[in-house]
Protein backbone atom coordinates (compact mmCIF):
# COMPACT_ATOMS: atom_id res chain seq x y z
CA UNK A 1 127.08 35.07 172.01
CA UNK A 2 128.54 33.69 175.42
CA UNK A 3 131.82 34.36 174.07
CA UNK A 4 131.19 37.66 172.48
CA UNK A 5 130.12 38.58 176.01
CA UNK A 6 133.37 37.00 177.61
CA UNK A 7 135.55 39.09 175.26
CA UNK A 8 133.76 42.55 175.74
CA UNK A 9 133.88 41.56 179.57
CA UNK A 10 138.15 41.12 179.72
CA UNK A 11 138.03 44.15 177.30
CA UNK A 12 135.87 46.44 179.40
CA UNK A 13 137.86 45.22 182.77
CA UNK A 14 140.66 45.89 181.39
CA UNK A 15 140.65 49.27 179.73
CA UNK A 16 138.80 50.10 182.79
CA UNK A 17 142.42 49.22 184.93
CA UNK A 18 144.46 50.75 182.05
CA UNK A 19 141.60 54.27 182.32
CA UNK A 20 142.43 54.37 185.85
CA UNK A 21 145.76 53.99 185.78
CA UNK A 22 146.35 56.91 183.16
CA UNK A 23 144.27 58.93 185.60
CA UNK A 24 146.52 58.50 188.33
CA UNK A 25 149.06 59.45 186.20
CA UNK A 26 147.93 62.49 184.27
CA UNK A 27 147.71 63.87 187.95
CA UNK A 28 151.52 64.02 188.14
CA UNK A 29 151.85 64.66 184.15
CA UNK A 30 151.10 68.05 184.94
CA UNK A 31 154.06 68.24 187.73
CA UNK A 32 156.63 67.24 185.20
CA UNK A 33 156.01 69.71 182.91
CA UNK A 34 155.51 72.19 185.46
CA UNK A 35 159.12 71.30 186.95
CA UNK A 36 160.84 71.43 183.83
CA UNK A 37 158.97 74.62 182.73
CA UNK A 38 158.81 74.66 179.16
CA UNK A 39 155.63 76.57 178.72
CA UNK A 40 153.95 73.38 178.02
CA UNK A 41 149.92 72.64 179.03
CA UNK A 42 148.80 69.11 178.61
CA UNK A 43 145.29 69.68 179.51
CA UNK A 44 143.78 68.92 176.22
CA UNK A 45 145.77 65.55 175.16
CA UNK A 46 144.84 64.33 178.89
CA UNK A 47 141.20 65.54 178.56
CA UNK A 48 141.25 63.52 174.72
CA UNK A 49 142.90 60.73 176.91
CA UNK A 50 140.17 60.43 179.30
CA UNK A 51 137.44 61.06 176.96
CA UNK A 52 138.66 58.23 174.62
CA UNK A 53 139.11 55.96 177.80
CA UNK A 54 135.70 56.16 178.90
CA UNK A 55 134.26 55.67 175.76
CA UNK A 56 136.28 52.26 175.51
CA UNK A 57 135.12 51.15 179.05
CA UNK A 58 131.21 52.58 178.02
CA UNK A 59 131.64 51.22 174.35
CA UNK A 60 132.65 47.59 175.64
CA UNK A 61 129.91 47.14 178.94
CA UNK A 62 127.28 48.70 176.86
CA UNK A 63 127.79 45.87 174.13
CA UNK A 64 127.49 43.15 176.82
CA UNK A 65 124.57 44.91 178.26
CA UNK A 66 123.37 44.84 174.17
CA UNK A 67 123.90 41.24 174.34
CA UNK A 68 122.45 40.49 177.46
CA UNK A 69 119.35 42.19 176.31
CA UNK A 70 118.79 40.87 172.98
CA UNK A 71 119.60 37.21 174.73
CA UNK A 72 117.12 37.70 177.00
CA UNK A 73 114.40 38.55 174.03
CA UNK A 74 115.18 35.60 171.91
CA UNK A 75 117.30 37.33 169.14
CA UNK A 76 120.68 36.52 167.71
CA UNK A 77 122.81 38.69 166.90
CA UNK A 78 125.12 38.06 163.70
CA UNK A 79 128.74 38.79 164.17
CA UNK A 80 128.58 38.66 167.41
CA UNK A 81 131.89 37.50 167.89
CA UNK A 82 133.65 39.72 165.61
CA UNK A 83 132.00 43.09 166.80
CA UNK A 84 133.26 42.45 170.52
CA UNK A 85 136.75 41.76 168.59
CA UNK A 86 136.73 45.23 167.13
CA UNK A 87 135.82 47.02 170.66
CA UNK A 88 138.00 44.90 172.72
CA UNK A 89 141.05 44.14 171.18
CA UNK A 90 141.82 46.34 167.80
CA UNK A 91 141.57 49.35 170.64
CA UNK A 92 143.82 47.67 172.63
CA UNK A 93 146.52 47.92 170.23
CA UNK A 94 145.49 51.56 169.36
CA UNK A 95 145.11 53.22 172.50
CA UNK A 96 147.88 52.54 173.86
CA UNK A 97 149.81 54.41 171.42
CA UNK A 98 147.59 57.28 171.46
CA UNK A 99 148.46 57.49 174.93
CA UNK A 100 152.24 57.49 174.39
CA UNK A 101 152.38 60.62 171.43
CA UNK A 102 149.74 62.47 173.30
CA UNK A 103 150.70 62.47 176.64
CA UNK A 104 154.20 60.96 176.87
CA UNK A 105 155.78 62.21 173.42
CA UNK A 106 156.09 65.70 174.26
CA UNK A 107 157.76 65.48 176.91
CA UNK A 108 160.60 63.85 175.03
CA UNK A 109 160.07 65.78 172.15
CA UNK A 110 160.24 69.13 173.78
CA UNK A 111 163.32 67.97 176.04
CA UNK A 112 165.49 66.93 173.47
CA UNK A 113 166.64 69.87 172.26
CA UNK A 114 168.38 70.87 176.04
């Protein structure tokens, strides 16, 4: 379980670095498509963007703190390992991309044509 809890740790940390920075820069999303003014509003992929970010950070401290807890009672939990894998690391290859054709994609897509 110590290295269930070291995984969801490095996962948490960093989709909590990779949450902030896509804060920081949904604040100047907005400006670009403002300044090329297609008509475009990218307030719902950025709020989906967020909402899936903090559920990642939430999703991979709350395990630890699961962990933690049932460590403390005497329990063991089975598949420890492999659970941590799935919030930590299959996300990491997913998210990423949902980033890029939600808030990234349009952009090109709706640019191309000028």
């Amino acid at each position: 379980m110590k290295a269930a809890k070291i995984i969801s740790v490095i996962g948490g940390v960093f989709f909590l670095f990779i949450w902030i920075g896509v804060l920081i820069s949904s604040l100047k999303i907005g400006g670009v498509y403002e300044d090329i003014n297609i008509g475009y509003n990218p307030l719902l992929p950025v709020i989906i963007a967020h909402l899936i970010g903090f559920g990642l950070v939430t999703a991979n401290f709350g395990y630890v703190y699961y962990l933690i807890h049932k460590e403390k009672s005497g329990q063991v939990v089975k598949h420890a390992i492999l659970y941590s894998i799935l919030l930590a690391l299959v996300p990491l290859l997913v998210y990423p991309m949902i980033l890029v054709f939600s808030l990234i994609f349009p952009i090109y897509s709706l640019t191309s044509g000028y």
